[in-house]
N, C-alpha and C. Protein backbone atom coordinates (compact mmCIF):
# COMPACT_ATOMS: atom_id res chain seq x y z
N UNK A 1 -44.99 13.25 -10.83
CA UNK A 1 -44.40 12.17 -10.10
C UNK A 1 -44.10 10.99 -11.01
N UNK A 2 -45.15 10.59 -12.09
CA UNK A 2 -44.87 9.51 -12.98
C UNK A 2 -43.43 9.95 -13.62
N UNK A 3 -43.16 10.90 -14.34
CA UNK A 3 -42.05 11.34 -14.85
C UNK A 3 -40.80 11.37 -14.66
N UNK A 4 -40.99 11.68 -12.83
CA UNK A 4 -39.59 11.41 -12.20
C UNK A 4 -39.26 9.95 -12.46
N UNK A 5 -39.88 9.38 -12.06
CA UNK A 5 -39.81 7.83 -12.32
C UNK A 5 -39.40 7.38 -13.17
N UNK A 6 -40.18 7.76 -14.13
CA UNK A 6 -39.93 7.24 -15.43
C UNK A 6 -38.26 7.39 -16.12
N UNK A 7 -37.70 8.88 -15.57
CA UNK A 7 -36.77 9.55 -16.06
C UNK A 7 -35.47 8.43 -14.97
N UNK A 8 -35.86 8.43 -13.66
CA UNK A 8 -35.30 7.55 -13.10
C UNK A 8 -34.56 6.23 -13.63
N UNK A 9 -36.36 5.85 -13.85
CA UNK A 9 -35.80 4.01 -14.25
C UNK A 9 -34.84 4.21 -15.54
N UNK A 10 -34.84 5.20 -16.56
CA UNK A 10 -34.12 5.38 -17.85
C UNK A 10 -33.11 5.98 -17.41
N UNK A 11 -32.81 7.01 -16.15
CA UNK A 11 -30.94 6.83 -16.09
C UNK A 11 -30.59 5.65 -15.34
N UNK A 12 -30.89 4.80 -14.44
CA UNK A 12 -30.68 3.94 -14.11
C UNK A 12 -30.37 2.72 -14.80
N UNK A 13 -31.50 2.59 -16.02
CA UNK A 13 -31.03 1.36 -17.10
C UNK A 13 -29.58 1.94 -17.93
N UNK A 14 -29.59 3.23 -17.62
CA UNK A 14 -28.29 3.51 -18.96
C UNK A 14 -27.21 3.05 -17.55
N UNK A 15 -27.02 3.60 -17.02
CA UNK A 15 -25.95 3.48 -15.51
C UNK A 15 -25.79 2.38 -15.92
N UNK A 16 -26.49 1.21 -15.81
CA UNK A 16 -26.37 -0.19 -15.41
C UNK A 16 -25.80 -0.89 -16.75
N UNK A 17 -26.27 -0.47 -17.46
CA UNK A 17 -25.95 -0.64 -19.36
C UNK A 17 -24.05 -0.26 -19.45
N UNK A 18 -24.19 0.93 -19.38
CA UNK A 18 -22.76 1.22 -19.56
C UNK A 18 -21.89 0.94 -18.88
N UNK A 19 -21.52 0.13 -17.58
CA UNK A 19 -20.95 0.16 -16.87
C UNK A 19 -20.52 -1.72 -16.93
N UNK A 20 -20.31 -1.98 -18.05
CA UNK A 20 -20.05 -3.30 -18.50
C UNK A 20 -18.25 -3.54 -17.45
N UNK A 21 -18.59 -4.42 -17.79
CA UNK A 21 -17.24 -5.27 -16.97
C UNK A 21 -15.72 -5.14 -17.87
N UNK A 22 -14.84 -4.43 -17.37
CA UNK A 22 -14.09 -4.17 -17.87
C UNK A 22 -13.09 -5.69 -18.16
N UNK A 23 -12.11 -6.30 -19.13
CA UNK A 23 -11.47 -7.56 -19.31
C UNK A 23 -10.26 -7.16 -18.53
N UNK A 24 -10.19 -8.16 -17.76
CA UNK A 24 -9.10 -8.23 -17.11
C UNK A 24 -8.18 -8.73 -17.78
N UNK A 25 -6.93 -8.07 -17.75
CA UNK A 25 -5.55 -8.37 -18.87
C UNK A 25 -5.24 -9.67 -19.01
N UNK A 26 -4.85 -10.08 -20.00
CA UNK A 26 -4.29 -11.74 -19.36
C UNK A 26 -3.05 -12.08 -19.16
N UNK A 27 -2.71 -12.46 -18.42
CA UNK A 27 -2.11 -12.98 -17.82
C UNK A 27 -0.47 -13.50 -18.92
N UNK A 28 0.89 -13.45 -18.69
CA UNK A 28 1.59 -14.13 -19.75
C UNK A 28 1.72 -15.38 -19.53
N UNK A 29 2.08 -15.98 -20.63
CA UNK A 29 2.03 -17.69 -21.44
C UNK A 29 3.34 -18.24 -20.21
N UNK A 30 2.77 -19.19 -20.18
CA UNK A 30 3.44 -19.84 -18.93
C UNK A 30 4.76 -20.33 -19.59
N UNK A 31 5.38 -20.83 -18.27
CA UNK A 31 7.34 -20.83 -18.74
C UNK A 31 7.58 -21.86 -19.90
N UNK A 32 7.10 -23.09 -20.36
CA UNK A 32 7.49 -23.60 -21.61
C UNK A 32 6.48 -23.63 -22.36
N UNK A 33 6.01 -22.24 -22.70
CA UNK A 33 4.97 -21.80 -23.89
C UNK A 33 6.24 -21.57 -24.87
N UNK A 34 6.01 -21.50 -25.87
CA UNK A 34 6.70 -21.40 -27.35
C UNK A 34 6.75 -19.63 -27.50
N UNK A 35 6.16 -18.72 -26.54
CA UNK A 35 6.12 -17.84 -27.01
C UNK A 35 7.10 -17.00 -26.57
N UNK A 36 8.14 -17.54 -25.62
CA UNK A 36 9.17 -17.52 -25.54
C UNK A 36 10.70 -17.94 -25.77
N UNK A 37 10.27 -18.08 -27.20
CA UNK A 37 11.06 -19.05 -28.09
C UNK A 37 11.62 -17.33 -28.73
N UNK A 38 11.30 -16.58 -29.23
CA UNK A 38 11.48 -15.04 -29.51
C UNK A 38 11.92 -14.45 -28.43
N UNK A 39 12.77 -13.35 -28.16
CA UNK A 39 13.06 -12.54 -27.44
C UNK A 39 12.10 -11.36 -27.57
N UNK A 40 11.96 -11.47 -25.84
CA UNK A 40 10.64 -10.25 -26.10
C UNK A 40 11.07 -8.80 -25.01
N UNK A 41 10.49 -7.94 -25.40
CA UNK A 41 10.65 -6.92 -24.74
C UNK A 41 9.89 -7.10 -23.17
N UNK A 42 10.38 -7.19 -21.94
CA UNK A 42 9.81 -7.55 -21.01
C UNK A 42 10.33 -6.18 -19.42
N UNK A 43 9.16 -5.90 -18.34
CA UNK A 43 9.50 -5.10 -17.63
C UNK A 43 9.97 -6.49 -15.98
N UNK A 44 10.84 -6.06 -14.79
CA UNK A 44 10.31 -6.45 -14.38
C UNK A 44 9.38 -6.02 -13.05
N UNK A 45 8.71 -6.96 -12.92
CA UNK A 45 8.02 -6.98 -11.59
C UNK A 45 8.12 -7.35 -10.23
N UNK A 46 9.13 -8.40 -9.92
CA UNK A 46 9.36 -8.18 -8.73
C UNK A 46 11.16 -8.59 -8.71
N UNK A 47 11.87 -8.16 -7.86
CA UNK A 47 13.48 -7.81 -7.74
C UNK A 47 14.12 -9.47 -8.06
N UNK A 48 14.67 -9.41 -8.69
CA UNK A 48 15.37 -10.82 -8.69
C UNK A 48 16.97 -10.37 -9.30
N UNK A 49 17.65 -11.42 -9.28
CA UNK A 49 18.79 -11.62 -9.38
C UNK A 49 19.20 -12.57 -10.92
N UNK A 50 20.15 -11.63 -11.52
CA UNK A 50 20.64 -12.11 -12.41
C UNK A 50 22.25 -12.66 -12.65
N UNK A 51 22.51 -13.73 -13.38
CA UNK A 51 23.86 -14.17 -13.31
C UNK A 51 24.44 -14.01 -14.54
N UNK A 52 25.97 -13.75 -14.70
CA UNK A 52 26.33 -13.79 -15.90
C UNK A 52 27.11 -15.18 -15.80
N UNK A 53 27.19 -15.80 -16.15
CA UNK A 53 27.76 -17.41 -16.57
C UNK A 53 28.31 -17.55 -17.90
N UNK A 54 29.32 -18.65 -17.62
CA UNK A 54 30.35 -19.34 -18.57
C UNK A 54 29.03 -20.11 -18.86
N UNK A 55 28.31 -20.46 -20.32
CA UNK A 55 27.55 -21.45 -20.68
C UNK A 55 27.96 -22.73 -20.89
N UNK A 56 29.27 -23.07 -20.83
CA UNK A 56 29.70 -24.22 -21.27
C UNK A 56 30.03 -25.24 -19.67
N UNK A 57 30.61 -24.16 -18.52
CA UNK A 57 30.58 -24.74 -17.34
C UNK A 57 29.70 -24.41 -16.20
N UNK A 58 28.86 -23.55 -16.55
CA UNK A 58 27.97 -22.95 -16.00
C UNK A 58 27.99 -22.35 -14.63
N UNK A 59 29.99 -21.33 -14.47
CA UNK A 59 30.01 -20.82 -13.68
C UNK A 59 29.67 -19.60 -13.51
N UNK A 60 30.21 -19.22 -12.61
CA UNK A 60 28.89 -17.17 -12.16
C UNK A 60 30.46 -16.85 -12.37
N UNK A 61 30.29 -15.39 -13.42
CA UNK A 61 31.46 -14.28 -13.69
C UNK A 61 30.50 -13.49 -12.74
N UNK A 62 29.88 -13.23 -12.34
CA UNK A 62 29.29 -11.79 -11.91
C UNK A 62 27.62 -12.22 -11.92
N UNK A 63 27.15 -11.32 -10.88
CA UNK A 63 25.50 -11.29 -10.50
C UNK A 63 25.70 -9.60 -10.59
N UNK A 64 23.88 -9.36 -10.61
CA UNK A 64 23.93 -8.11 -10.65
C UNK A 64 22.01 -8.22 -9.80
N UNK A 65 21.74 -7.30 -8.99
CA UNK A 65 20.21 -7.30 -8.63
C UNK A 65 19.54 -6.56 -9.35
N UNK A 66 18.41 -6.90 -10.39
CA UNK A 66 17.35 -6.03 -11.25
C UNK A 66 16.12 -5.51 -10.26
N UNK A 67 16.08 -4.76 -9.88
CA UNK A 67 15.07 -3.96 -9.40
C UNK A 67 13.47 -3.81 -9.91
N UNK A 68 12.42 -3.92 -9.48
CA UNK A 68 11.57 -3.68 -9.81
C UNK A 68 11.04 -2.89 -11.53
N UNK A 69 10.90 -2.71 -11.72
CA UNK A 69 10.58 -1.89 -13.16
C UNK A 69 11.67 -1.69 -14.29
N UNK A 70 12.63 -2.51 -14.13
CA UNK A 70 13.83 -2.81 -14.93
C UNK A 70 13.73 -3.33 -16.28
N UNK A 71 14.08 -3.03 -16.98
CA UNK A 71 13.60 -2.99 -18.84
C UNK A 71 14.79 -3.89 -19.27
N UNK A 72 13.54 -5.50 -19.56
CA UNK A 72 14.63 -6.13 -20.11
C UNK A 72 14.34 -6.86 -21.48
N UNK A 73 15.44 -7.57 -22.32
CA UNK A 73 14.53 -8.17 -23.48
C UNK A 73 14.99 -9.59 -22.90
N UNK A 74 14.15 -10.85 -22.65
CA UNK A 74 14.14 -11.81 -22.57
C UNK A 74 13.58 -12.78 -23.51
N UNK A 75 14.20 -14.08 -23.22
CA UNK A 75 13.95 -15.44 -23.95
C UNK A 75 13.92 -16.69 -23.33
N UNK A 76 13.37 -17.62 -23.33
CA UNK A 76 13.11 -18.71 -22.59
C UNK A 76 14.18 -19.97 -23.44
N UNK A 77 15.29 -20.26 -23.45
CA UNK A 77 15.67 -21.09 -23.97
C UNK A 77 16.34 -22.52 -23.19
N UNK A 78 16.10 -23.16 -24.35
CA UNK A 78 15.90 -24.78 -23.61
C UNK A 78 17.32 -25.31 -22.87
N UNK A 79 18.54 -24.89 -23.11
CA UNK A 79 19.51 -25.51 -21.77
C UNK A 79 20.32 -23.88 -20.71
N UNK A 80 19.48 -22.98 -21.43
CA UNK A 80 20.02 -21.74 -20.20
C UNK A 80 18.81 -21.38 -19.34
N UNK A 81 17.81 -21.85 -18.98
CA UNK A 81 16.35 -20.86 -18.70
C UNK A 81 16.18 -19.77 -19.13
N UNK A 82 16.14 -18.81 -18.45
CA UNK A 82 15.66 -17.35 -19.05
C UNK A 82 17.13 -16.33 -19.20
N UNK A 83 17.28 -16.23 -20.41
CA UNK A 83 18.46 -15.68 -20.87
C UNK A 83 17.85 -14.07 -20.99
N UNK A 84 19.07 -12.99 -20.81
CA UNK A 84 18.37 -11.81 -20.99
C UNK A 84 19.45 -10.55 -21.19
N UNK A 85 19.09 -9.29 -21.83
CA UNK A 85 20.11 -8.64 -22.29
C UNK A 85 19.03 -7.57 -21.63
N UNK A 86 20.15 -6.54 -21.44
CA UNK A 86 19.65 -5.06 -20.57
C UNK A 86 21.01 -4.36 -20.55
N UNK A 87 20.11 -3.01 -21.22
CA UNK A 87 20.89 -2.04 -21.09
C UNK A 87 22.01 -2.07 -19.49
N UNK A 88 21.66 -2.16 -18.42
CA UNK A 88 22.28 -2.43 -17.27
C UNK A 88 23.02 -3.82 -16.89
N UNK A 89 22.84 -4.21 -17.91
CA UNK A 89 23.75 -5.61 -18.14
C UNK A 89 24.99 -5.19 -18.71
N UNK A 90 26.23 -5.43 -18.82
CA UNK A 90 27.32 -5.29 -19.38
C UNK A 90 27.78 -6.37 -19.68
N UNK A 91 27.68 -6.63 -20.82
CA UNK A 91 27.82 -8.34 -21.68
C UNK A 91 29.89 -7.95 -21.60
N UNK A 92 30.15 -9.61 -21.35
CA UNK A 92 31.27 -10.01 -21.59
C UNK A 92 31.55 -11.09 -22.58
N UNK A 93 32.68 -10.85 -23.36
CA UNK A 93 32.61 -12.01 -24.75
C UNK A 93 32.61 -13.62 -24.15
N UNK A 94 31.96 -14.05 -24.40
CA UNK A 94 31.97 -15.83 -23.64
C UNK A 94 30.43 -15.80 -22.94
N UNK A 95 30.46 -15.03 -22.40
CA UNK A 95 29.08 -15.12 -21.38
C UNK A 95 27.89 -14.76 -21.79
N UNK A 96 27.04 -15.19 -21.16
CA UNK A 96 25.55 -14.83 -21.02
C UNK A 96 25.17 -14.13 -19.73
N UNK A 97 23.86 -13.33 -19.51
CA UNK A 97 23.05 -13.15 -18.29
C UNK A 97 21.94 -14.29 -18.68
N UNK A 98 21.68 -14.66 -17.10
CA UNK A 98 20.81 -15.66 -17.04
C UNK A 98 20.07 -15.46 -15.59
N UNK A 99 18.79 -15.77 -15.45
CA UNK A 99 18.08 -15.76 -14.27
C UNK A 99 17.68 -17.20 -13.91
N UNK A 100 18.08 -17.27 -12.51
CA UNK A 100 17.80 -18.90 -12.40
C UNK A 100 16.96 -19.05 -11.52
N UNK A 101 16.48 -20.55 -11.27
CA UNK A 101 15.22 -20.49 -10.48
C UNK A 101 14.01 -20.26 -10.71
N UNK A 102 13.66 -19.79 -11.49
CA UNK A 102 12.16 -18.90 -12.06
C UNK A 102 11.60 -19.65 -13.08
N UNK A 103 11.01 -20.29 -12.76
CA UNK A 103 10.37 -21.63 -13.60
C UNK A 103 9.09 -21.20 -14.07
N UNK A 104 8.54 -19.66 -13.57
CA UNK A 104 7.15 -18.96 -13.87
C UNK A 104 7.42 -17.91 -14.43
N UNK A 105 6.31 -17.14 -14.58
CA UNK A 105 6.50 -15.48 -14.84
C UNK A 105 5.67 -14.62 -14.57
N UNK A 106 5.87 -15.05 -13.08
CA UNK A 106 5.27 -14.32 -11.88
C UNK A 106 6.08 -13.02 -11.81
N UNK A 107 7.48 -13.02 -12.06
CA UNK A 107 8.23 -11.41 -11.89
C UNK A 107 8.48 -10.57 -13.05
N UNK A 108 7.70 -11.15 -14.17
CA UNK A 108 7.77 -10.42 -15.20
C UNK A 108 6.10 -9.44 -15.29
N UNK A 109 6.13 -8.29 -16.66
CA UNK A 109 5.58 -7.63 -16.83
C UNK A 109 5.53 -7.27 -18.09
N UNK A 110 4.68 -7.02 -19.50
CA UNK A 110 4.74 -6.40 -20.42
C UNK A 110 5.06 -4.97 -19.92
């Protein structure tokens, strides 16, 4: 009977031992972090809408809706917000894609 016990309390301390707290991911650098000064490889996460715009008058040639899990490379720059190129983008000479509104990066994803 001592033995069971004993054998007990020693899988129990290992159980409790190994079962450390896994790190929860962190989180990305908020919208005027510098670390969006680079274009980064980015997924997204929730559906938003992208514009292609004249940068100089900042009219809409065309929108397009990015879907959930959509593979894009983005950049945070200081007079377009979040500028972005994707294969499902079809760049026109003059223009940019741009996402507006999104002052976070709540719909993004590594």
């Amino acid at each position: 009977m001592k033995t069971n016990k004993s054998w007990l309390l020693v899988g129990l301390t290992l159980l409790l031992t190994s079962t450390a707290a896994t790190p929860v991911s962190a989180s990305l650098p908020g919208y005027y972090s510098s670390y969006w000064y680079k274009t980064r490889t980015m997924h997204v996460k929730k559906a938003v809408t992208a514009y292609q715009i004249n940068p100089v008058t900042w009219k809409t040639h065309a929108k397009k809706h990015l879907k959930k899990g959509t593979k894009i490379r983005i950049a945070n720059t200081a007079n377009l917000s979040w500028t972005l190129k994707s294969s499902k983008l079809r760049t026109v000479h003059g223009y940019q894609w741009v996402v507006k509104k999104h002052y976070n990066t709540s719909w993004l994803r590594k």
